[in-house]
C-alpha atoms as a PDB file:
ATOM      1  CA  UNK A   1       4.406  15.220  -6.392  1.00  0.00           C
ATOM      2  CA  UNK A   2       5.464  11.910  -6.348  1.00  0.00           C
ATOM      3  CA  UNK A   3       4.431   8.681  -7.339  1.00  0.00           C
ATOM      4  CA  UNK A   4       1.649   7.006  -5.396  1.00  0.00           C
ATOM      5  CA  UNK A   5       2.543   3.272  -4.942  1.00  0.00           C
ATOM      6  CA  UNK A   6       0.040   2.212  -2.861  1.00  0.00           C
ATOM      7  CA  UNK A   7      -2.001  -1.118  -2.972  1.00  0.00           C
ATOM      8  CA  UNK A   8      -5.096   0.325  -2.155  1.00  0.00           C
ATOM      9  CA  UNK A   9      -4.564   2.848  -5.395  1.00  0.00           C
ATOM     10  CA  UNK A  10      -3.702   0.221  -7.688  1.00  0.00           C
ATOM     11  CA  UNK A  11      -6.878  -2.024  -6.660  1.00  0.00           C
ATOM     12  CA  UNK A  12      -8.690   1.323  -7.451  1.00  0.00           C
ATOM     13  CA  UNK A  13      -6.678   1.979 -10.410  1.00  0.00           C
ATOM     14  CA  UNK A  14      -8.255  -1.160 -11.983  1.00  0.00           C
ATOM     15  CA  UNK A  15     -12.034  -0.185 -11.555  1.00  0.00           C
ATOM     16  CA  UNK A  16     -12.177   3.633 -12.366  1.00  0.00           C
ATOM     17  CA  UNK A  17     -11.086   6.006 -15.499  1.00  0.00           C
ATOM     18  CA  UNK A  18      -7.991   7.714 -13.872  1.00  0.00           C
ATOM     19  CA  UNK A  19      -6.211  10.514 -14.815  1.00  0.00           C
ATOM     20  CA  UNK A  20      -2.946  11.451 -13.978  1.00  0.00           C
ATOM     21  CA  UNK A  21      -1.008  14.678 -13.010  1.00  0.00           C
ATOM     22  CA  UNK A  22       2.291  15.397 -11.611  1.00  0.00           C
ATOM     23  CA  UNK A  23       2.660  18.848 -10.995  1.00  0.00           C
ATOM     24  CA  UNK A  24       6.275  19.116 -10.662  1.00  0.00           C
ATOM     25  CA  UNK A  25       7.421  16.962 -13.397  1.00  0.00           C
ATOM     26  CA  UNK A  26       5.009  19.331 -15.594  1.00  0.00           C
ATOM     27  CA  UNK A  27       6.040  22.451 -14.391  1.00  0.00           C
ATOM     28  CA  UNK A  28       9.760  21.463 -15.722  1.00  0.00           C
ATOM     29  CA  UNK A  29      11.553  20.007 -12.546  1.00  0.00           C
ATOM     30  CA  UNK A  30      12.357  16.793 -14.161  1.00  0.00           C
ATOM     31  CA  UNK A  31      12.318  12.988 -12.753  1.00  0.00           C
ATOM     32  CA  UNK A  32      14.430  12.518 -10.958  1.00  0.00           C
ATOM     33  CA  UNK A  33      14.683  15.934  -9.032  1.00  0.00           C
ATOM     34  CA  UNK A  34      16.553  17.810  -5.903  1.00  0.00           C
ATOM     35  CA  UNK A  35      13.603  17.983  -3.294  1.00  0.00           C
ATOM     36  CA  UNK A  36      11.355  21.172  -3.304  1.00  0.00           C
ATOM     37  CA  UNK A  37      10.000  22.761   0.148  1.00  0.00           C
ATOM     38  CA  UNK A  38       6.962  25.007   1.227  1.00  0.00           C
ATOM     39  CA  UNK A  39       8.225  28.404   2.688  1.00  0.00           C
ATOM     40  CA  UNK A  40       6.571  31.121   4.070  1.00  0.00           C
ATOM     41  CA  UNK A  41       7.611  34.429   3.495  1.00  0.00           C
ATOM     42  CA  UNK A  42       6.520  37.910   3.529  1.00  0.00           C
ATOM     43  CA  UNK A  43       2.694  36.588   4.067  1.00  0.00           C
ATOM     44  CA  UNK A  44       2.926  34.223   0.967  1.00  0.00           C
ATOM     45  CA  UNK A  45       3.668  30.560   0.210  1.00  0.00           C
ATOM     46  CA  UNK A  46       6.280  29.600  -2.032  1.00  0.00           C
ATOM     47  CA  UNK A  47       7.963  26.868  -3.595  1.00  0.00           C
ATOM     48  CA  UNK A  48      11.467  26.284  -3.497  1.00  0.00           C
ATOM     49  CA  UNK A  49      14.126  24.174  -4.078  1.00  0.00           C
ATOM     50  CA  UNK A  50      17.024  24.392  -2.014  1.00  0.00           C
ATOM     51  CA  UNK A  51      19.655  22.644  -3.855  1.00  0.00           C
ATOM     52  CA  UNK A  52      19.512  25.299  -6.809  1.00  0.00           C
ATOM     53  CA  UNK A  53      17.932  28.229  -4.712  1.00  0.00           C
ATOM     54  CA  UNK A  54      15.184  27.739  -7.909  1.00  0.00           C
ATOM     55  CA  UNK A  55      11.820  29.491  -6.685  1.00  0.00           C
ATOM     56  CA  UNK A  56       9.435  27.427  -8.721  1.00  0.00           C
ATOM     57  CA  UNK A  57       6.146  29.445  -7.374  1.00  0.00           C
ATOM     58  CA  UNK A  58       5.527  31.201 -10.511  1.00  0.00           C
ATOM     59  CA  UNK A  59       5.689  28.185 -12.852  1.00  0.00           C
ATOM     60  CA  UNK A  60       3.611  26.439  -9.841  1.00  0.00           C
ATOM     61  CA  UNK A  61       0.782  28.706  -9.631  1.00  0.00           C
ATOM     62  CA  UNK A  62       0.685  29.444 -13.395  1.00  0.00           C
ATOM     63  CA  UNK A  63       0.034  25.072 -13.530  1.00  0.00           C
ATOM     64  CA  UNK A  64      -2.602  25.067 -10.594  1.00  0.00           C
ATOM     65  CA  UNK A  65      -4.505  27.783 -11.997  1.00  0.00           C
ATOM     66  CA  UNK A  66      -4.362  26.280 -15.338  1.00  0.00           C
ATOM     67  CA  UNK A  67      -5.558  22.488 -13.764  1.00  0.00           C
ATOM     68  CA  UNK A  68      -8.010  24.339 -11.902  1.00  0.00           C
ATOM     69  CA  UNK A  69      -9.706  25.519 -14.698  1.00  0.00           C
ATOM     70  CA  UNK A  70      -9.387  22.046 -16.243  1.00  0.00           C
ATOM     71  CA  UNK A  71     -11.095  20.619 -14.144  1.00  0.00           C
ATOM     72  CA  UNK A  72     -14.096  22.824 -13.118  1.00  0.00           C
ATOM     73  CA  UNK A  73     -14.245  22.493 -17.315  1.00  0.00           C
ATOM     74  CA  UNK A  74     -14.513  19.169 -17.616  1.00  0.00           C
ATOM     75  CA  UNK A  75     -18.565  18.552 -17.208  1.00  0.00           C
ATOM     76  CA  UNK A  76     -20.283  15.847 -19.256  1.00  0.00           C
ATOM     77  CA  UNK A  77     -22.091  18.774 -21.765  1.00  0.00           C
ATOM     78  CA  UNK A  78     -24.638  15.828 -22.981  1.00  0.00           C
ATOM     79  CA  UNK A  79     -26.074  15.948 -20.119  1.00  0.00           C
ATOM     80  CA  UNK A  80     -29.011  18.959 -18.379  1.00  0.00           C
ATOM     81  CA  UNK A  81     -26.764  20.012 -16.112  1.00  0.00           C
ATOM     82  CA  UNK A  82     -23.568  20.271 -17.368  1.00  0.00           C
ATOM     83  CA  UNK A  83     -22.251  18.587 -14.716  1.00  0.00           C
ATOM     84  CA  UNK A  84     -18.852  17.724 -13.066  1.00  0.00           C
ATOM     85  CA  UNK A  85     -17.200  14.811 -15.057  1.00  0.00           C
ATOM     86  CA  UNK A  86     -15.470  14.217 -12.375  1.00  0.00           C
ATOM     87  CA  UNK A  87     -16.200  11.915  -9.286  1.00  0.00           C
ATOM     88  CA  UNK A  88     -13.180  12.222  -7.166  1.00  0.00           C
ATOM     89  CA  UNK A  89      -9.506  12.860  -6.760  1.00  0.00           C
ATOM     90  CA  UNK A  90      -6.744  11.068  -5.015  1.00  0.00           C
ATOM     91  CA  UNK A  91      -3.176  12.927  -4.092  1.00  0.00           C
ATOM     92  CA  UNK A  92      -0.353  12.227  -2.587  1.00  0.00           C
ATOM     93  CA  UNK A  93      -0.006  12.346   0.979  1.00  0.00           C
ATOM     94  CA  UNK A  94       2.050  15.124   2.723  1.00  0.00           C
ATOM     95  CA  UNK A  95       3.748  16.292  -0.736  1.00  0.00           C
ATOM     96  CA  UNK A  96       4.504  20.067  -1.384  1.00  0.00           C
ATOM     97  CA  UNK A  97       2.518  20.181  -4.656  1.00  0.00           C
ATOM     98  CA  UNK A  98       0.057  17.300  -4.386  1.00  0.00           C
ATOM     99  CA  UNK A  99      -0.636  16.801  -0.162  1.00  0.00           C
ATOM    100  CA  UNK A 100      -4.094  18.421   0.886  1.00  0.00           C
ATOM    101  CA  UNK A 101      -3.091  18.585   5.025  1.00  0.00           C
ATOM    102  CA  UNK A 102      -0.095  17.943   7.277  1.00  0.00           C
ATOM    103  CA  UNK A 103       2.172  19.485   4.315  1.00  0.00           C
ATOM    104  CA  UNK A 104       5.268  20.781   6.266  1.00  0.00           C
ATOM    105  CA  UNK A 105       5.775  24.682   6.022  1.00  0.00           C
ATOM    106  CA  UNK A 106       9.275  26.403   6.405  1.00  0.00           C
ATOM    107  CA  UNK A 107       9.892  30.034   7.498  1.00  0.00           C
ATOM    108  CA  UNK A 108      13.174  28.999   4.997  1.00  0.00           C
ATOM    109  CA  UNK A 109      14.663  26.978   2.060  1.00  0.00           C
ATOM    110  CA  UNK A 110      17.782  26.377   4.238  1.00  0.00           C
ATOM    111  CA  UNK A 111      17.440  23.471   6.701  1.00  0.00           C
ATOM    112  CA  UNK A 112      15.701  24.620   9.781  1.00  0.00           C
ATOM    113  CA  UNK A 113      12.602  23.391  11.915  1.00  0.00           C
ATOM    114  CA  UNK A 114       9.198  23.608  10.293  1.00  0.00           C
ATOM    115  CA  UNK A 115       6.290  26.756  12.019  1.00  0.00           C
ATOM    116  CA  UNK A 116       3.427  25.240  10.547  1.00  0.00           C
ATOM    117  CA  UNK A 117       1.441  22.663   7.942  1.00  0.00           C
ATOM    118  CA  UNK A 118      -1.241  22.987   5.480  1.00  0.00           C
ATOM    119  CA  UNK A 119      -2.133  21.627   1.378  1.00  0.00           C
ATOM    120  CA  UNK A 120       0.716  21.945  -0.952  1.00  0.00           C
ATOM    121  CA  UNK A 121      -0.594  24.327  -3.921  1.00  0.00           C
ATOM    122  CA  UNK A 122      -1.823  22.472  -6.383  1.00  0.00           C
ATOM    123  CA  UNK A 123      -3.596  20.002  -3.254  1.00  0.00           C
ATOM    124  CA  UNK A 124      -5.491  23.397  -2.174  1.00  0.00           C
ATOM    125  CA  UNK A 125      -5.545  24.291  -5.945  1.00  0.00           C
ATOM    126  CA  UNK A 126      -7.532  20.868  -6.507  1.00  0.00           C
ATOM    127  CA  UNK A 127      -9.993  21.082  -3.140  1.00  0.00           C
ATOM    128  CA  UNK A 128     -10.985  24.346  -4.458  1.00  0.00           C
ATOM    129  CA  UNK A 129     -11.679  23.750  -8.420  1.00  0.00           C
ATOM    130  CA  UNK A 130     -13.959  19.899  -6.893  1.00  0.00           C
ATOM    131  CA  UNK A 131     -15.816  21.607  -4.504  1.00  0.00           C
ATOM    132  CA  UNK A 132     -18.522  18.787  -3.328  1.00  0.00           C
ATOM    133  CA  UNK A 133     -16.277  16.212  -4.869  1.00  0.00           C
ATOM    134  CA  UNK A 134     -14.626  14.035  -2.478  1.00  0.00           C
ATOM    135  CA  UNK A 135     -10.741  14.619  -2.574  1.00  0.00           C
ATOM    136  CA  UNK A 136      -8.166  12.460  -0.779  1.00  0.00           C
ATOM    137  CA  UNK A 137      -5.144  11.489  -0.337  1.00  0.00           C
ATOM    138  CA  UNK A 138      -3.594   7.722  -0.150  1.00  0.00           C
ATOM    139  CA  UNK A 139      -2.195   8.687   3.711  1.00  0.00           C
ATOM    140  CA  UNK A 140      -5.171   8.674   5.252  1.00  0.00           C
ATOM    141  CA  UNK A 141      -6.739   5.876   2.881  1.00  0.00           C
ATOM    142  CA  UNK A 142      -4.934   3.623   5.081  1.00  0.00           C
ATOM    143  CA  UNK A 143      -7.272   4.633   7.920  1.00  0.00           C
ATOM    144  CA  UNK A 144     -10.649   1.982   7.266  1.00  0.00           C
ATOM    145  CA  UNK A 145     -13.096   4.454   7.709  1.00  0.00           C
ATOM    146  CA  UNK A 146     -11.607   7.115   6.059  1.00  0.00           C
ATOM    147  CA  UNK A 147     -11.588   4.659   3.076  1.00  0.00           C
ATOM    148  CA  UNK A 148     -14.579   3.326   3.014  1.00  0.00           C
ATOM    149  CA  UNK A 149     -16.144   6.446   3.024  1.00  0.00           C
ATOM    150  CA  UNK A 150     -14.517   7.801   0.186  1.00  0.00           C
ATOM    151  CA  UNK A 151     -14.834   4.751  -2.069  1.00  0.00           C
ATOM    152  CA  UNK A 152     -18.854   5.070  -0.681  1.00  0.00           C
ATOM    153  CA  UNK A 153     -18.913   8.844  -2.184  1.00  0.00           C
ATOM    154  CA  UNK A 154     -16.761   7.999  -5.270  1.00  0.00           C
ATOM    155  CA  UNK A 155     -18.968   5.467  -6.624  1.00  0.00           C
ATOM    156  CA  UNK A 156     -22.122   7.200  -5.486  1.00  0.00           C
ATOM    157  CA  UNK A 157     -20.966  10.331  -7.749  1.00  0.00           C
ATOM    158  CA  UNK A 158     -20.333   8.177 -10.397  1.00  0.00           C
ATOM    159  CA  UNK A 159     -23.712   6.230 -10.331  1.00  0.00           C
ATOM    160  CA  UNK A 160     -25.182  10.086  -9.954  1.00  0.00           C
ATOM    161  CA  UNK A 161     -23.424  11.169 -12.826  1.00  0.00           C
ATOM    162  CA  UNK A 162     -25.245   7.836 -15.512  1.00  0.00           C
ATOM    163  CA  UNK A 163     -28.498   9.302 -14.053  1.00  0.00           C
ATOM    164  CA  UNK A 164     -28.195  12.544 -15.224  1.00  0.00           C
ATOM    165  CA  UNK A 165     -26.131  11.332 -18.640  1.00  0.00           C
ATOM    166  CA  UNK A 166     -29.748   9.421 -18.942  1.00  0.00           C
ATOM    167  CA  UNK A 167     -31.750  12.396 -18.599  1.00  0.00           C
ATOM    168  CA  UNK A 168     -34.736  10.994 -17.648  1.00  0.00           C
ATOM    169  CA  UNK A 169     -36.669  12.221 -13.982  1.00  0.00           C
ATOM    170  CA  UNK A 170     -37.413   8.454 -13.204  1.00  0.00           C
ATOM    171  CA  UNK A 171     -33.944   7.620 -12.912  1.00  0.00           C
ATOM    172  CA  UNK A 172     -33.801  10.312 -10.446  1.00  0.00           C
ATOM    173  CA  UNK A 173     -36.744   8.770  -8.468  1.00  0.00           C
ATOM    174  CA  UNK A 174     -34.688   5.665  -8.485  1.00  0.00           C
ATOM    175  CA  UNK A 175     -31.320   6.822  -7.664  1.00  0.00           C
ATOM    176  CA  UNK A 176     -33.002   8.404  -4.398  1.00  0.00           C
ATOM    177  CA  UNK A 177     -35.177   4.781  -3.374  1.00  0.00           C
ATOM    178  CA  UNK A 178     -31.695   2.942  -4.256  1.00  0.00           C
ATOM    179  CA  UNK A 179     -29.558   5.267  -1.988  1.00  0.00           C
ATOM    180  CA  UNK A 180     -32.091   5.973   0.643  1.00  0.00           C
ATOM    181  CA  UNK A 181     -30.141   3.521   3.482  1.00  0.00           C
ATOM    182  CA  UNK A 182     -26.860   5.062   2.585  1.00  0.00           C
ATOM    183  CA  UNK A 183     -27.649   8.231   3.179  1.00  0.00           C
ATOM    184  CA  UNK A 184     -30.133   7.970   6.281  1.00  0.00           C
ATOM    185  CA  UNK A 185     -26.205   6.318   7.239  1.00  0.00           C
ATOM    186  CA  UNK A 186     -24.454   9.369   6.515  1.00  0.00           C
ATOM    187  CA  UNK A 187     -26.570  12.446   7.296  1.00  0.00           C
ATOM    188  CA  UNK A 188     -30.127  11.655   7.885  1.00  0.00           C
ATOM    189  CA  UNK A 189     -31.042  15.822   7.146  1.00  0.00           C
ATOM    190  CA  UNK A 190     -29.660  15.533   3.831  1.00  0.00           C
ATOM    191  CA  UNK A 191     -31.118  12.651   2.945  1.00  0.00           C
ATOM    192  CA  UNK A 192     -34.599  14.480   3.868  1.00  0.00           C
ATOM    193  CA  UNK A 193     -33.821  17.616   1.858  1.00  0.00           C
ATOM    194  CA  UNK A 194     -32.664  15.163  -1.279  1.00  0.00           C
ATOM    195  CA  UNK A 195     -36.109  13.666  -1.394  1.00  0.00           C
ATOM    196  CA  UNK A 196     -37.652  16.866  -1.016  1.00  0.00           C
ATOM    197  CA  UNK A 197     -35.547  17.802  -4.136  1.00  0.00           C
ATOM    198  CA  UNK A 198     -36.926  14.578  -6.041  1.00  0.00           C
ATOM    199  CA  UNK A 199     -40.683  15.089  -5.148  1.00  0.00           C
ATOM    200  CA  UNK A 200     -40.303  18.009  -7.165  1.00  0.00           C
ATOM    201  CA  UNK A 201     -43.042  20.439  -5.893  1.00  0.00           C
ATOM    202  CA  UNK A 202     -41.963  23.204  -7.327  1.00  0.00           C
ATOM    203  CA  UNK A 203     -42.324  21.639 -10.877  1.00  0.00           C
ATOM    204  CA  UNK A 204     -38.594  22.571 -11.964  1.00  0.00           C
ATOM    205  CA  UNK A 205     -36.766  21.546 -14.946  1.00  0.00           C
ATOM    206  CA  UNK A 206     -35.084  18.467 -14.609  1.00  0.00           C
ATOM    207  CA  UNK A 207     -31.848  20.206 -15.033  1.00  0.00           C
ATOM    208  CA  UNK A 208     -32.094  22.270 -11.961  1.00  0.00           C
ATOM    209  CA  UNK A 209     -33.262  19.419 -10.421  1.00  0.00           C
ATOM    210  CA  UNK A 210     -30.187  17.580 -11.057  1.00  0.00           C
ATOM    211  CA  UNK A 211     -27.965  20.535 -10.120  1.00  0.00           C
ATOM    212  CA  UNK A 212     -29.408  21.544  -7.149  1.00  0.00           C
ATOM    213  CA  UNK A 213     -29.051  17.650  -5.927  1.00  0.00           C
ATOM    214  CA  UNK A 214     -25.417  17.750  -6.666  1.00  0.00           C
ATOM    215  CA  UNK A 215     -25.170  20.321  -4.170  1.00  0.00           C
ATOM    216  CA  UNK A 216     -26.605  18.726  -1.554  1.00  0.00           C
ATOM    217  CA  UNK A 217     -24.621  15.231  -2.992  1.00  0.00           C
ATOM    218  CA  UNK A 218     -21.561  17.748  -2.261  1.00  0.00           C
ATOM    219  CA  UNK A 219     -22.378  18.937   1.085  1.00  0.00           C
ATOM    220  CA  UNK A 220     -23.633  15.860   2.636  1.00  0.00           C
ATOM    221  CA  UNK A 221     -20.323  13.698   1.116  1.00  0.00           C
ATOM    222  CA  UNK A 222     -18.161  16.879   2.338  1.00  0.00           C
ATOM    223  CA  UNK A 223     -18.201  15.377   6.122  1.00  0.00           C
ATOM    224  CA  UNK A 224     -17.176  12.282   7.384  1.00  0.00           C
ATOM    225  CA  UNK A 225     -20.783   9.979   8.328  1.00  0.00           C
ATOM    226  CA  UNK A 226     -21.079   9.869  12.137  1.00  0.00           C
ATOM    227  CA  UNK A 227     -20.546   5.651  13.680  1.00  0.00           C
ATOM    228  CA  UNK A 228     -24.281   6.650  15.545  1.00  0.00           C
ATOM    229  CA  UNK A 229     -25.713   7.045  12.083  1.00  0.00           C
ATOM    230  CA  UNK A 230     -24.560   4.057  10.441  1.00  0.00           C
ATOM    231  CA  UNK A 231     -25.308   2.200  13.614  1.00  0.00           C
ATOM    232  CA  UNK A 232     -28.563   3.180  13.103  1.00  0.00           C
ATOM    233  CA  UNK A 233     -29.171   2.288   9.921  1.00  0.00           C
ATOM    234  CA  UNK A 234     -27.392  -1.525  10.583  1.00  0.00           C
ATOM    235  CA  UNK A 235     -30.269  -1.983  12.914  1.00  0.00           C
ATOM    236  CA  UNK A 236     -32.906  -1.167  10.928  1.00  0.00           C
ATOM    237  CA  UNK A 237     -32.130  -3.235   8.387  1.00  0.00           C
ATOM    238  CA  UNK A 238     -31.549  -6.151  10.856  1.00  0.00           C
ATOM    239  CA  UNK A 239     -34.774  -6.006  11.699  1.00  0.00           C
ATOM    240  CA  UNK A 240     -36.053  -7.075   8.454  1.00  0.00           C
ATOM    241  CA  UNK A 241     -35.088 -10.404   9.376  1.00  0.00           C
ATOM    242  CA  UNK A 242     -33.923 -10.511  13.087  1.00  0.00           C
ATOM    243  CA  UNK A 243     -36.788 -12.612  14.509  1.00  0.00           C
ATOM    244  CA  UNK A 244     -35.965 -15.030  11.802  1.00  0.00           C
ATOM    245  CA  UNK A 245     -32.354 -15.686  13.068  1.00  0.00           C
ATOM    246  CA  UNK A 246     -31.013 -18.077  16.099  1.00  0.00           C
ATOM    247  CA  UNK A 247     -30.228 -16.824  19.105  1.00  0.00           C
ATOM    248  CA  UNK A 248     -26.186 -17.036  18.648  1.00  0.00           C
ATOM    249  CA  UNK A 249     -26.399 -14.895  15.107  1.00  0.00           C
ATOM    250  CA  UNK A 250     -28.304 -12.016  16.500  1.00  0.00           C
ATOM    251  CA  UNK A 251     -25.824 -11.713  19.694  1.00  0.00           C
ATOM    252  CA  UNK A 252     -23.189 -12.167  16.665  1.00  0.00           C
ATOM    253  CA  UNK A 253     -24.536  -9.130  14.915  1.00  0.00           C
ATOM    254  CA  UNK A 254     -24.759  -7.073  18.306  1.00  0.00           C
ATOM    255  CA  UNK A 255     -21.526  -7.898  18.897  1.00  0.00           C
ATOM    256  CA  UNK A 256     -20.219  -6.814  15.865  1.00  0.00           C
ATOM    257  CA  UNK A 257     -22.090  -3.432  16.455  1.00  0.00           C
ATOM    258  CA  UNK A 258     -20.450  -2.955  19.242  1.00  0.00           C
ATOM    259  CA  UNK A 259     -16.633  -3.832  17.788  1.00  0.00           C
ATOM    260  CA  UNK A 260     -18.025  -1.424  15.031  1.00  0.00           C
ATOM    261  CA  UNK A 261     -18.679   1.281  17.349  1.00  0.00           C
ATOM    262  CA  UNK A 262     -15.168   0.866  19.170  1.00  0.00           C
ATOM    263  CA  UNK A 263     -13.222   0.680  15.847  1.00  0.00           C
ATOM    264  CA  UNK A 264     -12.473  -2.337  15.820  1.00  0.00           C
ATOM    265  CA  UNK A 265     -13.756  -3.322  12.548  1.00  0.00           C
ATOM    266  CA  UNK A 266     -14.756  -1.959   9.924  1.00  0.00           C
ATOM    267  CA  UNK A 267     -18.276  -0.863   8.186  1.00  0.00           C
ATOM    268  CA  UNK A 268     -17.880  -3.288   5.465  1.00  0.00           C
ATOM    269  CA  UNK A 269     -17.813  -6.353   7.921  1.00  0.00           C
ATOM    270  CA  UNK A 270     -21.483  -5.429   9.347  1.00  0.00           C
ATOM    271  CA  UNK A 271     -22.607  -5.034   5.912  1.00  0.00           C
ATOM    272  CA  UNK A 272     -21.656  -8.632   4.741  1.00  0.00           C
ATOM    273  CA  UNK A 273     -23.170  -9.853   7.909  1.00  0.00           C
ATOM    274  CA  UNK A 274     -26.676  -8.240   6.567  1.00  0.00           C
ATOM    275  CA  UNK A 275     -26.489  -8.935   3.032  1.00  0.00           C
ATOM    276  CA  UNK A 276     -25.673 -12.819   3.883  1.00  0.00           C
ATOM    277  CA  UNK A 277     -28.669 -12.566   5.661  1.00  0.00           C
ATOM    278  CA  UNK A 278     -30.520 -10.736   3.032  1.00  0.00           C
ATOM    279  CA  UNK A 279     -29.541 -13.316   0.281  1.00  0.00           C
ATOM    280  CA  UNK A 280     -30.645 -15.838   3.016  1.00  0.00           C
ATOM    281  CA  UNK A 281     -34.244 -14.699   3.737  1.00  0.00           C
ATOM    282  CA  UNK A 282     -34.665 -12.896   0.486  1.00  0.00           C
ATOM    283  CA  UNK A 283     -35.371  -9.532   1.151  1.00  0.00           C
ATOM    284  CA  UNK A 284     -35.747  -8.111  -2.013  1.00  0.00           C
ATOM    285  CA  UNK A 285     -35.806  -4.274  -1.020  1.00  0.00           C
ATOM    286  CA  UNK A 286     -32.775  -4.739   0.824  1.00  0.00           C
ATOM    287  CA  UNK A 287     -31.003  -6.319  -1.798  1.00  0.00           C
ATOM    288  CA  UNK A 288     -31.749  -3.552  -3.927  1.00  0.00           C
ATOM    289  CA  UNK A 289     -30.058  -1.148  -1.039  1.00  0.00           C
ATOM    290  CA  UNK A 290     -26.745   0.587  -2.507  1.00  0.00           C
ATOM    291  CA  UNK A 291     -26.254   0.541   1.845  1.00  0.00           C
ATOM    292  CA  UNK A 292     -25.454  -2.850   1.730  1.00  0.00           C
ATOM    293  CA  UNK A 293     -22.542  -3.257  -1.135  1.00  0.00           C
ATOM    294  CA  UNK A 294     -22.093   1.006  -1.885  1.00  0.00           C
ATOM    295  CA  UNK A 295     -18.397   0.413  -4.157  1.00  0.00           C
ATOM    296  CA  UNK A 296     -16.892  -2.806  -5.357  1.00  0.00           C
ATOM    297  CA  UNK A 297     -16.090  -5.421  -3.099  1.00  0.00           C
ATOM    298  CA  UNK A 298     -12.437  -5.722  -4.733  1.00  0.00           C
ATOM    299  CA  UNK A 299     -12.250  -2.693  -2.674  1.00  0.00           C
ATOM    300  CA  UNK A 300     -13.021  -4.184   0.458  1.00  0.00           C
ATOM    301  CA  UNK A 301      -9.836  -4.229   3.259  1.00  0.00           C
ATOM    302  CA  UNK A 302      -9.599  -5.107   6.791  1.00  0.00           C
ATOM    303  CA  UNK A 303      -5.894  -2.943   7.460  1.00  0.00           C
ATOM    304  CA  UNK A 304      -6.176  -0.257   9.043  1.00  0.00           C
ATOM    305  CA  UNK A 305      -3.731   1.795  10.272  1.00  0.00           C
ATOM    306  CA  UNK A 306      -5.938   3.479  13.396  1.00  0.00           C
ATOM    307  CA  UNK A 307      -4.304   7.399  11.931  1.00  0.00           C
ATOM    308  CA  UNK A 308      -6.402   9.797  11.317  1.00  0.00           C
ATOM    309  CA  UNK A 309      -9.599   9.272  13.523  1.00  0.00           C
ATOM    310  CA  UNK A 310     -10.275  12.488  13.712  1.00  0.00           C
ATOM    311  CA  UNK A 311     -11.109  12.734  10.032  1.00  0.00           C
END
């Protein structure tokens, strides 16, 4: 696809291991190149380029398939579980190879009106290999929530991924008590069935253990946390230290609950709110709370370009 430039990727850039892929300039289309196109035909997507007439599917599928592989490969083998190595995946938005939704879709290479949208191949190629892995693309970073939610999963993953390098159960234990607000945010089921993992009754290796939290990791990250939820959770922290607060700050927090609830700001601006507070009154087991700070705050934005609310 082509190059993200994006100022929300290159703050990103700087805190994570990245690795890079351009399908199309690896697959032999050269930079710079005549723009490919999805098409449909005869039941099957291809890839073409309608400057040359060049059908590049073969050469396309024969890459995804090969990156596919790659990736599902690349686990951390030190560890019990062998498990993913890696945390998450950003593409670029709406491209034929890279785009994982509102890709356009031809019913020709020649100019003409697109039928339909979809991923580009290797975007679908990429959703399928990091299943329970959050995938993205830099489009619909620009909507807040969206965002937030995927730097929240990214770095969760990643913080996951040391515990089970570590190989020891009490790091498990802690991961769990560390996350607990963050996920009773997100999906307060999983969050249930994840300590039920932890406690352990079945007496399982600690391998299995770690791979059968993954899972749940992956399914509960899979769907976009509810406003209710996180809502929720705000207020139950609040009342750690509510009564010890002035009249004007609590109906600042409320308010700010309810400009959270109509989208008006975002999740990170109720969590400073609470971890000022925290700080303040020194409420150590908050503090400790992944809920309140869950990915660096060089990460933290305001824009938002109010796209994609339905997720």
């Amino acid at each position: 696809g082509a190059m993200i430039n994006d100022h929300t990727v290159e703050l990103l850039a700087g805190l994570c291991d990245v690795v890079t892929a351009c399908p199309e300039a690896d697959t032999g289309l050269g930079v710079p190149r005549d723009p490919v196109r999805l098409v449909m035909a005869g039941g099957q997507l291809l890839m073409v380029q309608p400057a040359t007439g060049l059908d590049h599917s073969e050469a396309m599928r024969a890459y995804c398939a090969a990156k596919a592989a790659e990736l599902k490969g690349a686990v951390d083998t030190v560890n019990p579980a062998g498990l993913p190595a890696v945390d998450g995946a950003l593409l670029k938005s709406r491209s034929p190879s890279c785009g994982i939704k509102d890709v356009k879709i031809y019913r020709k290479a020649e100019p003409g009106a697109m039928f339909d949208s979809g991923a580009g191949l290797f975007g679908q190629a990429v959703m399928e290999a990091l299943g329970g892995t959050p995938v993205e693309d830099e489009g619909r970073l620009k909507n807040y929530a969206i965002r937030e939610h995927f730097f929240s999963c990214l770095y969760a993953l990643a913080r996951f991924r040391q515990v089970a390098l570590a190989g020891k159960p009490g790091g498990l234990v802690e991961y769990q008590a560390r996350h607990k607000l963050m996920f009773l945010a997100m999906n307060q089921a999983s969050m249930r069935r994840l300590g039920r993992i932890v406690a352990n009754p079945e007496k399982r290796p600690f391998g299995e253990l770690l791979a059968a939290y993954r899972v749940e990791l992956g399914t509960m990250f899979s769907t976009q946390a509810k406003p209710g939820g996180f809502i929720n959770t705000a207020l139950h922290a609040f009342g750690g230290f509510s009564d010890q607060l002035s009249v004007r700050e609590r109906s600042l927090f409320i308010n700010s609950i309810e400009e959270y609830r109509d989208e008006r700001i975002p999740a990170s601006a109720l969590l400073a709110l609470l971890k000022s507070w925290a700080l303040r009154f020194e409420v150590d087991y908050l503090l400790d709370q992944v809920f309140l700070e869950p990915f660096p705050k060089e990460l933290v934005e305001i824009t938002d370009s109010g796209k994609g609310r339905d997720r």
